[in-house]
C-alpha atoms as a PDB file:
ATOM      1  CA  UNK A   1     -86.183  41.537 -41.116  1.00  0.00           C
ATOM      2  CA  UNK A   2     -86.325  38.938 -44.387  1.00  0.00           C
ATOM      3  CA  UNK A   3     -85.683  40.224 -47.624  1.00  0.00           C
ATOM      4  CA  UNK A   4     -89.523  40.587 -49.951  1.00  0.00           C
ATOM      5  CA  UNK A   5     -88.494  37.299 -51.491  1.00  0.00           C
ATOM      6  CA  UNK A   6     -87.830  35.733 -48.173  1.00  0.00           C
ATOM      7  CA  UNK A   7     -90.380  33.950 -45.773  1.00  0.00           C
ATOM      8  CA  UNK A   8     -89.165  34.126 -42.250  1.00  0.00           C
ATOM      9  CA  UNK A   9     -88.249  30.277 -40.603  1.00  0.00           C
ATOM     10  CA  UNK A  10     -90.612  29.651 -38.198  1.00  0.00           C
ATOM     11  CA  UNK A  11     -89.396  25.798 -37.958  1.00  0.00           C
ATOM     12  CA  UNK A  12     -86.348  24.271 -38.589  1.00  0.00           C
ATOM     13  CA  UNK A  13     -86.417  20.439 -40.347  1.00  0.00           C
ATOM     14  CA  UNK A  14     -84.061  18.320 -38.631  1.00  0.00           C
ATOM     15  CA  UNK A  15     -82.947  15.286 -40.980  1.00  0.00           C
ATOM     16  CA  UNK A  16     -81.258  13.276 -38.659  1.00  0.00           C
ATOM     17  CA  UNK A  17     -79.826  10.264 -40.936  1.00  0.00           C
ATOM     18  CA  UNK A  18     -81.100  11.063 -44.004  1.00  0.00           C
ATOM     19  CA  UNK A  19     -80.696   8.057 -46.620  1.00  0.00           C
ATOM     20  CA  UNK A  20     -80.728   5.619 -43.611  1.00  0.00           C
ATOM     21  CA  UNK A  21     -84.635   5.597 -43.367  1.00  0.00           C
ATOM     22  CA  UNK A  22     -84.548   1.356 -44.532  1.00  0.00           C
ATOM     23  CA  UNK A  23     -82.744   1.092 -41.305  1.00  0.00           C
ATOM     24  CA  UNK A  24     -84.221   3.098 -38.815  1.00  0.00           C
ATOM     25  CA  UNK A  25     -85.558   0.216 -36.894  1.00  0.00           C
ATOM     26  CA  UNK A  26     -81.541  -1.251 -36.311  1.00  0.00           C
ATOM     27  CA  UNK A  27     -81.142   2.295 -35.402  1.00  0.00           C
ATOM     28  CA  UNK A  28     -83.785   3.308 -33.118  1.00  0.00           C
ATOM     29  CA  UNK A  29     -82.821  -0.143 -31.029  1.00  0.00           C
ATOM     30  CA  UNK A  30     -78.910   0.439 -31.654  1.00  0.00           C
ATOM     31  CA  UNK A  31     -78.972   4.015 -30.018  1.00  0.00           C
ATOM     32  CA  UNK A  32     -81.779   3.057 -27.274  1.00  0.00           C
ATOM     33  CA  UNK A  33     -80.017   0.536 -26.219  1.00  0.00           C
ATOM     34  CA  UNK A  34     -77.045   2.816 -25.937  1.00  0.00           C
ATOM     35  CA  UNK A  35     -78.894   5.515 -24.226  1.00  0.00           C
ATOM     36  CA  UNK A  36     -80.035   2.688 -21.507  1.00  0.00           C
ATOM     37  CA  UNK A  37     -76.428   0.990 -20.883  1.00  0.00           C
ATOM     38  CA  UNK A  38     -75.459   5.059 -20.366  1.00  0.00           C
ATOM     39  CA  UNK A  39     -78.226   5.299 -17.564  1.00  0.00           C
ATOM     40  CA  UNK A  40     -77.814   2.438 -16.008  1.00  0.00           C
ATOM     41  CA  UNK A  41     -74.036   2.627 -15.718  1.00  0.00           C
ATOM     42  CA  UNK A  42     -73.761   5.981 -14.630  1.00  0.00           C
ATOM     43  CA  UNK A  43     -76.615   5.249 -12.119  1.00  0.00           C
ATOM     44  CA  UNK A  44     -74.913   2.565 -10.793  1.00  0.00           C
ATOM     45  CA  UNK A  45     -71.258   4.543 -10.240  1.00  0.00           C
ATOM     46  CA  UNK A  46     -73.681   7.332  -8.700  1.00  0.00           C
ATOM     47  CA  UNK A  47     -75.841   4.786  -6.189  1.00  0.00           C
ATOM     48  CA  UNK A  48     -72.365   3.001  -5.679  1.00  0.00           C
ATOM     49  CA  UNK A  49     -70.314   5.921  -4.190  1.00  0.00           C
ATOM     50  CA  UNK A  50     -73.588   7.282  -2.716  1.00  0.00           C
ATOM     51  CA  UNK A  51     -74.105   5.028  -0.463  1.00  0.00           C
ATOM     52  CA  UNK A  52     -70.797   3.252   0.163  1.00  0.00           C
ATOM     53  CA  UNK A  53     -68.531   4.632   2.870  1.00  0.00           C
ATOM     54  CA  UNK A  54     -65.218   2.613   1.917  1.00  0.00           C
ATOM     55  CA  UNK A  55     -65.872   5.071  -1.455  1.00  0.00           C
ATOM     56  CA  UNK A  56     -66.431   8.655   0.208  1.00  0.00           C
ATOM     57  CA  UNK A  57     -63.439  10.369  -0.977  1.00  0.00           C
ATOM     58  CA  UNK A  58     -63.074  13.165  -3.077  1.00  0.00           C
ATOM     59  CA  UNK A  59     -62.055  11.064  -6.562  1.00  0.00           C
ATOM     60  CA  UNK A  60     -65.135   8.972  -5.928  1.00  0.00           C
ATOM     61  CA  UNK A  61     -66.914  12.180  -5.088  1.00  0.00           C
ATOM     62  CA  UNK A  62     -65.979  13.902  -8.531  1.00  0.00           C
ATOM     63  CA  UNK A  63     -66.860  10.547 -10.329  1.00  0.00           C
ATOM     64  CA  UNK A  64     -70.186  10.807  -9.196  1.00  0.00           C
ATOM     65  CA  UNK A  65     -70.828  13.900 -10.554  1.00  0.00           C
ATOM     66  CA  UNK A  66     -69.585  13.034 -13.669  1.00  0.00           C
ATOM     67  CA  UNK A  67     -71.917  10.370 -13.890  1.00  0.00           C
ATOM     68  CA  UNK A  68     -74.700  12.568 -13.223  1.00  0.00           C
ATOM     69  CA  UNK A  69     -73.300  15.201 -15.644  1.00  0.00           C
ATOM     70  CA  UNK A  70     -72.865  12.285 -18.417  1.00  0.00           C
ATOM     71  CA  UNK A  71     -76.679  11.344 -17.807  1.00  0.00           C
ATOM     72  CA  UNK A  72     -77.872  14.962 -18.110  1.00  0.00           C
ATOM     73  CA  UNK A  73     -75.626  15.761 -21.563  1.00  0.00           C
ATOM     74  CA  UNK A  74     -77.042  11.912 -23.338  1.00  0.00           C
ATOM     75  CA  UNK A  75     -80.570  13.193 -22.255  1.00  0.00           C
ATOM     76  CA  UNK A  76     -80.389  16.547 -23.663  1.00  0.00           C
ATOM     77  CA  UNK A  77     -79.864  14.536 -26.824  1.00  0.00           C
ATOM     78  CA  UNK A  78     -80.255  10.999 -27.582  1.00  0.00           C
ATOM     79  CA  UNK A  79     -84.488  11.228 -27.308  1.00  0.00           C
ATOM     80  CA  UNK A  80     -84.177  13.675 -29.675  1.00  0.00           C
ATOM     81  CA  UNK A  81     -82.408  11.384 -32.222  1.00  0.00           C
ATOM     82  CA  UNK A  82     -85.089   8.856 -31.338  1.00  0.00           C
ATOM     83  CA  UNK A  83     -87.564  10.926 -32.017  1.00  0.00           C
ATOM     84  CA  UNK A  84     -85.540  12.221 -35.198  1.00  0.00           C
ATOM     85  CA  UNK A  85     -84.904   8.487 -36.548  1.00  0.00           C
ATOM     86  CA  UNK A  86     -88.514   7.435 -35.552  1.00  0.00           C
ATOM     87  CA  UNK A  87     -90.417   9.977 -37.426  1.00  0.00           C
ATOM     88  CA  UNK A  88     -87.522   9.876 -40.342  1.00  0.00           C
ATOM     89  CA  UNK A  89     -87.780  13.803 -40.144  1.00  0.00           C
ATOM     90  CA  UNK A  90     -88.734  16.343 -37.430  1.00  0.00           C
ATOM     91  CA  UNK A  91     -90.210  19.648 -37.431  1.00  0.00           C
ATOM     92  CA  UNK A  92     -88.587  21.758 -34.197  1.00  0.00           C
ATOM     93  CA  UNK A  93     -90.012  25.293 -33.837  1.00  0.00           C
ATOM     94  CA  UNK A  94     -87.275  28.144 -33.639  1.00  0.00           C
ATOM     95  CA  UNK A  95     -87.497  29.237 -30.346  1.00  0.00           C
ATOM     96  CA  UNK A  96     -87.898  25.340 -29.100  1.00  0.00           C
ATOM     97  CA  UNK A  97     -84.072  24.470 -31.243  1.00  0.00           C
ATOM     98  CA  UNK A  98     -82.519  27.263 -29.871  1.00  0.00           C
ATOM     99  CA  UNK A  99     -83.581  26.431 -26.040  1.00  0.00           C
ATOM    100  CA  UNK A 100     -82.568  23.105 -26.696  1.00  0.00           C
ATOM    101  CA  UNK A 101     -79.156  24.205 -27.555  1.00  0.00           C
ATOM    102  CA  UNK A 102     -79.036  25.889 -24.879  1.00  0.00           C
ATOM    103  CA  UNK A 103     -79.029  23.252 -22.347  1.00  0.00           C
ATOM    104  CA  UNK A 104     -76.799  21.285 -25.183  1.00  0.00           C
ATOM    105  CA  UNK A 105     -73.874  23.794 -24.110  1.00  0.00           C
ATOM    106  CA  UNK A 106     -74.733  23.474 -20.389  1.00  0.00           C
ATOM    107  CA  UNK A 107     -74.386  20.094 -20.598  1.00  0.00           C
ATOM    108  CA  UNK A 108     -71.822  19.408 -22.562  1.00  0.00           C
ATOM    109  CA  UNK A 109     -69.299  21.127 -21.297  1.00  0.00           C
ATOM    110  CA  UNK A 110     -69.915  20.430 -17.493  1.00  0.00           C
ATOM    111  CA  UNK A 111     -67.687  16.716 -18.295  1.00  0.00           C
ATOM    112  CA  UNK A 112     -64.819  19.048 -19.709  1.00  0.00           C
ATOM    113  CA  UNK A 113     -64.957  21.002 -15.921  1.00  0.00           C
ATOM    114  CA  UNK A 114     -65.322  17.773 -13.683  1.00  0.00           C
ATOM    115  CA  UNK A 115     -62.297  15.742 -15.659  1.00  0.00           C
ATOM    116  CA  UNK A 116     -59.920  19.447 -14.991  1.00  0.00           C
ATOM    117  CA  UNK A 117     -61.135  18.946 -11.627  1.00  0.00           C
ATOM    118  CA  UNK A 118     -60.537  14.874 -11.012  1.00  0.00           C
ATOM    119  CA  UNK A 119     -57.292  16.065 -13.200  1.00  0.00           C
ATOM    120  CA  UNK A 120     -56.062  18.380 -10.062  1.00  0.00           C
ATOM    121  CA  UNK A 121     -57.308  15.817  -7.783  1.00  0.00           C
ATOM    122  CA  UNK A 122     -55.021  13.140  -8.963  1.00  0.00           C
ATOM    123  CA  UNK A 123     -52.588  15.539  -9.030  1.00  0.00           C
ATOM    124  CA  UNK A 124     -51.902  16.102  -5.468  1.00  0.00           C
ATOM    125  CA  UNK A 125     -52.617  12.594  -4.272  1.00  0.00           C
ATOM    126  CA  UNK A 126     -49.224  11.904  -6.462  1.00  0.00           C
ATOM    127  CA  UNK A 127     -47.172  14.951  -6.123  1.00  0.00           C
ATOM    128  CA  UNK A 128     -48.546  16.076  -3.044  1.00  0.00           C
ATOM    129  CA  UNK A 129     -49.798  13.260  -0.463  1.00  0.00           C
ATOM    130  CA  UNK A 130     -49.010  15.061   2.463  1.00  0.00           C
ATOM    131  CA  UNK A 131     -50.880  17.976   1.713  1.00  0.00           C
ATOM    132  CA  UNK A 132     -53.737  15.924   0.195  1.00  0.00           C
ATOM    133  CA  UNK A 133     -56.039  15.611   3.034  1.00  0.00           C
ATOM    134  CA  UNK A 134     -55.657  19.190   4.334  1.00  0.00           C
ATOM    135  CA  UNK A 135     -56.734  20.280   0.943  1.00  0.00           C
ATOM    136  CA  UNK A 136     -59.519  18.477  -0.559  1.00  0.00           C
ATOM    137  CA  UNK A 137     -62.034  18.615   2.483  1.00  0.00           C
ATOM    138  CA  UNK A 138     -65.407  17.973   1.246  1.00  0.00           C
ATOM    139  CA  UNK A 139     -66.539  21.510   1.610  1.00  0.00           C
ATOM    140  CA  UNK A 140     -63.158  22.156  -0.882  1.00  0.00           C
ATOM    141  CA  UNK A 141     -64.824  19.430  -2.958  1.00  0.00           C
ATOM    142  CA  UNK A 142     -68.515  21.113  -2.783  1.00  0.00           C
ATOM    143  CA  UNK A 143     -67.375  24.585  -3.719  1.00  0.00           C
ATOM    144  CA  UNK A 144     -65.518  22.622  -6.843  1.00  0.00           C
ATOM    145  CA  UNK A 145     -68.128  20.843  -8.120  1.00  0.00           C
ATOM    146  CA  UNK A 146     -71.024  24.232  -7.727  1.00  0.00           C
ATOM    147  CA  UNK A 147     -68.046  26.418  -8.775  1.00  0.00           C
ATOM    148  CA  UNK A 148     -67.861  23.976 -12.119  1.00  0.00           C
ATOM    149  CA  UNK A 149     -71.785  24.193 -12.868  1.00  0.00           C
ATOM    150  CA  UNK A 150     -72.105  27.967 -12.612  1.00  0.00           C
ATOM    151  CA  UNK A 151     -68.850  27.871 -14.859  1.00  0.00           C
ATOM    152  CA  UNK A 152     -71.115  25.602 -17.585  1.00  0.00           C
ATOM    153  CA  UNK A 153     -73.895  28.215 -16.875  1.00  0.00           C
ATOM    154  CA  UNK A 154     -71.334  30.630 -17.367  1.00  0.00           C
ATOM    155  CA  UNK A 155     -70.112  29.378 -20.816  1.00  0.00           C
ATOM    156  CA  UNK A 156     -73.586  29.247 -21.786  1.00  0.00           C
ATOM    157  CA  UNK A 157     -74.621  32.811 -22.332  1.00  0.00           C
ATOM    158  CA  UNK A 158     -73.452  33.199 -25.607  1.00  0.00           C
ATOM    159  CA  UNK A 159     -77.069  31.728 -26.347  1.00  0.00           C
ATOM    160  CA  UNK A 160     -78.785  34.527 -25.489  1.00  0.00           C
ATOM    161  CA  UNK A 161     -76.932  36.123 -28.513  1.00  0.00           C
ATOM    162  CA  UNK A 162     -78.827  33.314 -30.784  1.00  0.00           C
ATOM    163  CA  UNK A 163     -82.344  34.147 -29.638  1.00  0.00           C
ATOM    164  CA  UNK A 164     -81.256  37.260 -31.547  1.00  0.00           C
ATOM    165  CA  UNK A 165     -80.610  35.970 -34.683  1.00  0.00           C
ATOM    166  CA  UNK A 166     -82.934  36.092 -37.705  1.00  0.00           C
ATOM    167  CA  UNK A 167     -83.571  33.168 -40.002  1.00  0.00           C
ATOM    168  CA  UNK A 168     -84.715  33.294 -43.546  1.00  0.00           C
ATOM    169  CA  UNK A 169     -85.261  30.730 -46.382  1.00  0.00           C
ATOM    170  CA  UNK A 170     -83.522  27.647 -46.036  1.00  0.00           C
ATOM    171  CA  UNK A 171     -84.484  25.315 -42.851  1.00  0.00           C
ATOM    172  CA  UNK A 172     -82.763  22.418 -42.925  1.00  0.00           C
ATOM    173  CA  UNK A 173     -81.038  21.254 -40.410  1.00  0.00           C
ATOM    174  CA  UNK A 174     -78.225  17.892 -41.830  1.00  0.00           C
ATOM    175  CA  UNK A 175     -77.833  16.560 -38.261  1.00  0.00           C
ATOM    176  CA  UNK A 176     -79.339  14.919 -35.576  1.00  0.00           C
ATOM    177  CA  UNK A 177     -79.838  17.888 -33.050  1.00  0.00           C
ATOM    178  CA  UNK A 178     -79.616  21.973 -33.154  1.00  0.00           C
ATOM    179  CA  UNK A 179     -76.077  22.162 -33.934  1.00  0.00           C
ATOM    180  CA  UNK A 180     -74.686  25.771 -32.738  1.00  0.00           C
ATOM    181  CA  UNK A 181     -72.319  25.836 -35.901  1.00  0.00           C
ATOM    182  CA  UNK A 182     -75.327  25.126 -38.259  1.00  0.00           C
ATOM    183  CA  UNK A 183     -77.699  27.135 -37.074  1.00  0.00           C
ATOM    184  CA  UNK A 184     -74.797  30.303 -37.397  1.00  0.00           C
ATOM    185  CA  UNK A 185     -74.759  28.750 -40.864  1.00  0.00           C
ATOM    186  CA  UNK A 186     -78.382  29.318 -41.337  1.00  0.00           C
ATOM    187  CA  UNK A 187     -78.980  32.336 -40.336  1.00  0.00           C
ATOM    188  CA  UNK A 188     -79.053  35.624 -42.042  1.00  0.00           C
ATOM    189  CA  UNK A 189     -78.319  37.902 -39.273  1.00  0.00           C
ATOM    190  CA  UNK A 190     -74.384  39.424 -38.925  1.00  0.00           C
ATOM    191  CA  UNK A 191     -72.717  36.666 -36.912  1.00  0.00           C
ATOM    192  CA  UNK A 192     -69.362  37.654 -36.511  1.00  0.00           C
ATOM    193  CA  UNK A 193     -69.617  39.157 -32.706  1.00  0.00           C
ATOM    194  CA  UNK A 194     -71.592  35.601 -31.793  1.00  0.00           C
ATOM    195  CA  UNK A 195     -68.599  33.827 -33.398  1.00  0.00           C
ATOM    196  CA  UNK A 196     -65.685  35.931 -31.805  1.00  0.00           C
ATOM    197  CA  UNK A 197     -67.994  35.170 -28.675  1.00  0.00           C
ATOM    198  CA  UNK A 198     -68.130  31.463 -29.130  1.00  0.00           C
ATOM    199  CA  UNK A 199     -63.963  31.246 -30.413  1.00  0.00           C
ATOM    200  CA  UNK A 200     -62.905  33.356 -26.702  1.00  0.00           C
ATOM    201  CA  UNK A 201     -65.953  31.325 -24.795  1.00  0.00           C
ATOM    202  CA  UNK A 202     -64.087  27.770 -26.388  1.00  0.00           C
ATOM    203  CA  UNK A 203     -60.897  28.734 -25.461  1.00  0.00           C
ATOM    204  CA  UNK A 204     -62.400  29.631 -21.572  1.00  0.00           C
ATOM    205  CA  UNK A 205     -64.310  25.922 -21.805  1.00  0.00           C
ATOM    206  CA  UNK A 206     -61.451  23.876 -23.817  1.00  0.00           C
ATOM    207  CA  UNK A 207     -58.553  24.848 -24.361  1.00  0.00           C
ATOM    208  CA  UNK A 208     -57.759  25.840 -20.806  1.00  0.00           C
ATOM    209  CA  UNK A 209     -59.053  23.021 -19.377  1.00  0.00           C
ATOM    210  CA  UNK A 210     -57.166  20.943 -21.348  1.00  0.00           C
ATOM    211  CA  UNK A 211     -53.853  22.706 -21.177  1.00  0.00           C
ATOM    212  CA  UNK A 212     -54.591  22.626 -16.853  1.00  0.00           C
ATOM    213  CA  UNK A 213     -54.801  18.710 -17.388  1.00  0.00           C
ATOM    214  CA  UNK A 214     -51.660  18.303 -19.482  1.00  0.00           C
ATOM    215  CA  UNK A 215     -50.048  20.622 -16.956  1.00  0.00           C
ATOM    216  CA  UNK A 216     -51.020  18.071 -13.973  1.00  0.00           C
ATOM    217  CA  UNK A 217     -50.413  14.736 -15.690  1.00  0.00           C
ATOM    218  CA  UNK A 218     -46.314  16.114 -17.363  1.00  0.00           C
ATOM    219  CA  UNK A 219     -46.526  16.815 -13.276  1.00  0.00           C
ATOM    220  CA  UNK A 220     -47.157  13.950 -12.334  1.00  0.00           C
ATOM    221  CA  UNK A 221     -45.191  11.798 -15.395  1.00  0.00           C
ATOM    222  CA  UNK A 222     -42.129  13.641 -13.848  1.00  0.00           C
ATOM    223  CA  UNK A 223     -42.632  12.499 -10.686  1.00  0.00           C
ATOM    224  CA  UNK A 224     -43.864   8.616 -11.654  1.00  0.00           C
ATOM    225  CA  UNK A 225     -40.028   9.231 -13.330  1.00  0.00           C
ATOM    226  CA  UNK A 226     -38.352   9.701 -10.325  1.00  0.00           C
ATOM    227  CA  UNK A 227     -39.564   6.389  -8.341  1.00  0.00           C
ATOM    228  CA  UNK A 228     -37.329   4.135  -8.343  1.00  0.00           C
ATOM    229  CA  UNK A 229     -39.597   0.844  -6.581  1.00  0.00           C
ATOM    230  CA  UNK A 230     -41.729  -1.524  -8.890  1.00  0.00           C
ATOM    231  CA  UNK A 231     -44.905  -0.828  -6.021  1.00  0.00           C
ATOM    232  CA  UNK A 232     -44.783   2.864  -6.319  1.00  0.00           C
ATOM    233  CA  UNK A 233     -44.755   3.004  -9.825  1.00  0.00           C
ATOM    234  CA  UNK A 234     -47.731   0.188  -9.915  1.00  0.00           C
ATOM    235  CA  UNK A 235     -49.709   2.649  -7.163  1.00  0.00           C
ATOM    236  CA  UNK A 236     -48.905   5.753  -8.903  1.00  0.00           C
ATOM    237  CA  UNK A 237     -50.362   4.334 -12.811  1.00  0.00           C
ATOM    238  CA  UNK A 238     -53.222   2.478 -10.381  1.00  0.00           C
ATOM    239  CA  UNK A 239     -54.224   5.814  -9.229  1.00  0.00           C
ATOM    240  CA  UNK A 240     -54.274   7.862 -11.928  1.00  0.00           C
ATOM    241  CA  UNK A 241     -54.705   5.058 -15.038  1.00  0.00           C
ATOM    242  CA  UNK A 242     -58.467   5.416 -14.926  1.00  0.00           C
ATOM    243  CA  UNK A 243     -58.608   8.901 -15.399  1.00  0.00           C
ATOM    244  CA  UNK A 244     -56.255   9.546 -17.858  1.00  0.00           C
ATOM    245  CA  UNK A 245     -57.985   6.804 -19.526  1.00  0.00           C
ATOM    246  CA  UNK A 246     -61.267   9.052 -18.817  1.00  0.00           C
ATOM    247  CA  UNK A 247     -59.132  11.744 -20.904  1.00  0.00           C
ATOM    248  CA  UNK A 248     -57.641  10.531 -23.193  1.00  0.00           C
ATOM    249  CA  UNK A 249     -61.483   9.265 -24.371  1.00  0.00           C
ATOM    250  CA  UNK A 250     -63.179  12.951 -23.387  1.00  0.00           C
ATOM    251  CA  UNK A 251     -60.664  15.268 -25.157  1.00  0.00           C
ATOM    252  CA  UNK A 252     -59.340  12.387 -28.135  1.00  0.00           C
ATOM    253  CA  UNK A 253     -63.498  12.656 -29.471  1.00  0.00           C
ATOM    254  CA  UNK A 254     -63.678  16.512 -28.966  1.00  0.00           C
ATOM    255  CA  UNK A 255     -60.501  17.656 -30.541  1.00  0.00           C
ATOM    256  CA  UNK A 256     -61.864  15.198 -33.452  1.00  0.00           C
ATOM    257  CA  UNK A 257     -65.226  17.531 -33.531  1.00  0.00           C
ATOM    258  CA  UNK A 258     -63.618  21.009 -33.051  1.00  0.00           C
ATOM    259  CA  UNK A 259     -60.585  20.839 -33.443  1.00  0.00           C
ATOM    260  CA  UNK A 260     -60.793  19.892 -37.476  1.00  0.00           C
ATOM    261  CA  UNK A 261     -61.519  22.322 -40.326  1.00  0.00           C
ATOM    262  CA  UNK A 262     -65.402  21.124 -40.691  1.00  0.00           C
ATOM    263  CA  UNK A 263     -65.279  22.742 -44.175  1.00  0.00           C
ATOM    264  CA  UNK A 264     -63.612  19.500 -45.594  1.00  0.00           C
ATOM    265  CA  UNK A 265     -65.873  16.955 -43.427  1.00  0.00           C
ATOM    266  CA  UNK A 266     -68.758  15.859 -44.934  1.00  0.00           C
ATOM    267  CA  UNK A 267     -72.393  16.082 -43.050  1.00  0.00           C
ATOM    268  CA  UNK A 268     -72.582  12.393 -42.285  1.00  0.00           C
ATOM    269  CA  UNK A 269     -68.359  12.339 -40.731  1.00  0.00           C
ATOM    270  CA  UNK A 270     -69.500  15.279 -38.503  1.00  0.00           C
ATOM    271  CA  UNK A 271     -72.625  13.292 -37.448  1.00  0.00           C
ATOM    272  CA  UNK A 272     -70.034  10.451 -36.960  1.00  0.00           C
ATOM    273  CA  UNK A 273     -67.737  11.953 -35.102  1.00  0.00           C
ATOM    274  CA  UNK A 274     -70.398  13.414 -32.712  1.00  0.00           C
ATOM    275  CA  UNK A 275     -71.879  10.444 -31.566  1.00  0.00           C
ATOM    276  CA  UNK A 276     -68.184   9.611 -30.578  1.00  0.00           C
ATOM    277  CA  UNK A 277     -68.639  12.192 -28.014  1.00  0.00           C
ATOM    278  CA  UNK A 278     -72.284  11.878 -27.039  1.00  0.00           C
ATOM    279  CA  UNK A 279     -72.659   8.713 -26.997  1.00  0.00           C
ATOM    280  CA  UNK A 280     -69.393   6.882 -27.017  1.00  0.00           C
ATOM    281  CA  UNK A 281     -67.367   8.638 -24.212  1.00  0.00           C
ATOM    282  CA  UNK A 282     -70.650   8.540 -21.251  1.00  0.00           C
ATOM    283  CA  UNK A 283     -71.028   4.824 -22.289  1.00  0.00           C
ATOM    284  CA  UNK A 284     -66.956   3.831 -21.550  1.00  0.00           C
ATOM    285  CA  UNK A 285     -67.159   6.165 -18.581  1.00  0.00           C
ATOM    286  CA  UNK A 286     -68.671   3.245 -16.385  1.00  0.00           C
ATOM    287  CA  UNK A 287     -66.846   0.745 -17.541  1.00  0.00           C
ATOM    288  CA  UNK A 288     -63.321   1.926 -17.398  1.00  0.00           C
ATOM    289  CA  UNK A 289     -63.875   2.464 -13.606  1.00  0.00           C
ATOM    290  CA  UNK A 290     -65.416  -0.781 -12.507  1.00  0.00           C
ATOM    291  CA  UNK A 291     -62.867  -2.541 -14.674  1.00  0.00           C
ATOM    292  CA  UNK A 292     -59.641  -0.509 -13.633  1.00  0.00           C
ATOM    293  CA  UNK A 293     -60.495   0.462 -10.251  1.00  0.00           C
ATOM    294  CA  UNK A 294     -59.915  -2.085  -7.449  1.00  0.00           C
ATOM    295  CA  UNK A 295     -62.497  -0.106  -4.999  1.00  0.00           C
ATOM    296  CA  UNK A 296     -65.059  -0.202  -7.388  1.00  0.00           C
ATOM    297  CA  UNK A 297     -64.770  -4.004  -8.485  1.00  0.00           C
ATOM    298  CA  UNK A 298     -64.502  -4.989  -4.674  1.00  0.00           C
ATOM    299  CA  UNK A 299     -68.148  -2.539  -3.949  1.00  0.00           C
ATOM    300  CA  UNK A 300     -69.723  -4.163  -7.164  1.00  0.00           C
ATOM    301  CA  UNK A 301     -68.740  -7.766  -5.673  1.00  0.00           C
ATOM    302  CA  UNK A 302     -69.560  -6.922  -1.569  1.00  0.00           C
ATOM    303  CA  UNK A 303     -73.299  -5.896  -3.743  1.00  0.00           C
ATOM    304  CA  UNK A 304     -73.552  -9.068  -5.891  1.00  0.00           C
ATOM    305  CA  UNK A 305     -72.746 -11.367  -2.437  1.00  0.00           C
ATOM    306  CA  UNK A 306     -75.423  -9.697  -0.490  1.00  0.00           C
END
């Protein structure tokens, strides 16, 4: 319950880019036409591998997903901050912020799971060829990518925690969507379980998943190492220089976020440094593989002739 003095938040104000209003028109178009080069280039590496049998193998499999999982984490965001930059400010009822988050976390952690995943992949087609077919059949590959979304769903109960959470007196929200760490912030409930919860549930959805992908590529730098011929060591970086590329983008933007005390960032660098992940990394995600990746450029071309 609020204190006598204190009226219980019903709404939270989200401010979005407050001070920016003059510009809102560059940015509604800027981050529209962001949101549509996201769709339509993760749309096209999902149609692309969907229907193209020279690209039915697992790594095209798992890039397909992550396209799909890069359109689902920009939508569970970017119409808000269209919304938000539209209407300068926006009223978001409680309950409507929190389930919002919700799918936030679902989201945006199911790139994290598919890049471990493509991580593994990439492993054994280097360090293990022979074994390569015999272990990524494409029920193997199935059971990976379900396994990975009930992992997100997984990851994601530590919202049910914030439904419990009271809020009193101050509403305003300095970003562009229901941040988890602001609405803690906010509220006036005890929230030192919910952020034990959230420090174990990062390390489960982060730093594990990043220390499994450093474990496959020093795995596969040791081997690249030991060829000695110009061609293996061009077929080994073709193989894998996408993805790590994919990486280096995915975990170089979240370590920025996270990673960083967020006490001595200011509201507008942590608004910065989020669109780096949201907005930034699905958007280079299409592009790094039809620019790197010889099976891609030749499907894009056999589509263009026809």
């Amino acid at each position: 319950m609020c204190d006598v003095n204190q009226t219980e938040v019903t709404e939270f104000l989200i401010l979005g880019f407050f001070g920016l209003y003059k510009y809102k028109f560059l940015l509604f178009i800027l981050f529209l036409f962001c949101y549509l080069m996201i769709l339509a280039g993760n749309l096209l590496i999902t149609v692309l591998v969907s229907t193209n049998h020279n690209l039915n193998t697992p790594m095209f499999y798992f890039l397909k997903h992550l396209a799909v999982a890069d359109i689902l984490s920009t939508t569970t965001i970017v119409p808000m901050i269209l919304n938000v930059i539209l209407y300068d400010m926006k009223e978001v009822p409680v309950r409507i912020c929190i389930f919002h988050l919700h799918m936030v976390v679902i989201f945006g952690f199911s790139p994290i799971i598919l890049i471990t995943i493509m991580s593994y992949d990439r492993y054994l087609a280097i360090c293990s060829p022979m074994r390569y077919n015999s272990i990524m059949q494409p029920h193997v590959c199935f059971k990976m990518v379900l396994g990975s979304w009930f992992f997100n769903f997984f990851l994601s109960f530590e919202i049910i925690f914030v439904w419990r959470l009271k809020f009193c007196g101050s509403n305003t929200i300095d970003h562009f969507f229901c941040d988890f760490r602001i609405l803690l912030d906010l509220s006036t409930s005890d929230t030192y379980f919910l952020t034990l919860v959230d420090f174990v549930l990062g390390i489960f959805g982060a730093v594990i998943p990043f220390a499994l992908t450093l474990i496959s590529y020093l795995s596969i730098f040791f081997i690249i190492m030991t060829l000695s011929s110009t061609s293996g060591l061009s077929k080994a970086f073709s193989t894998c220089g996408s993805h790590l590329t994919t990486v280096c983008i995915y975990y170089g933007t979240l370590f920025m976020i996270y990673m960083s005390p967020s006490n001595d960032r200011s509201s507008s660098t942590n608004k910065f440094l989020s669109l780096l992940y949201i907005l930034v990394s699905p958007m280079m995600n299409p592009i790094i593989y039809s620019l790197r990746n010889q099976e891609i450029r030749r499907t894009l071309q056999q589509m263009f002739r026809k």
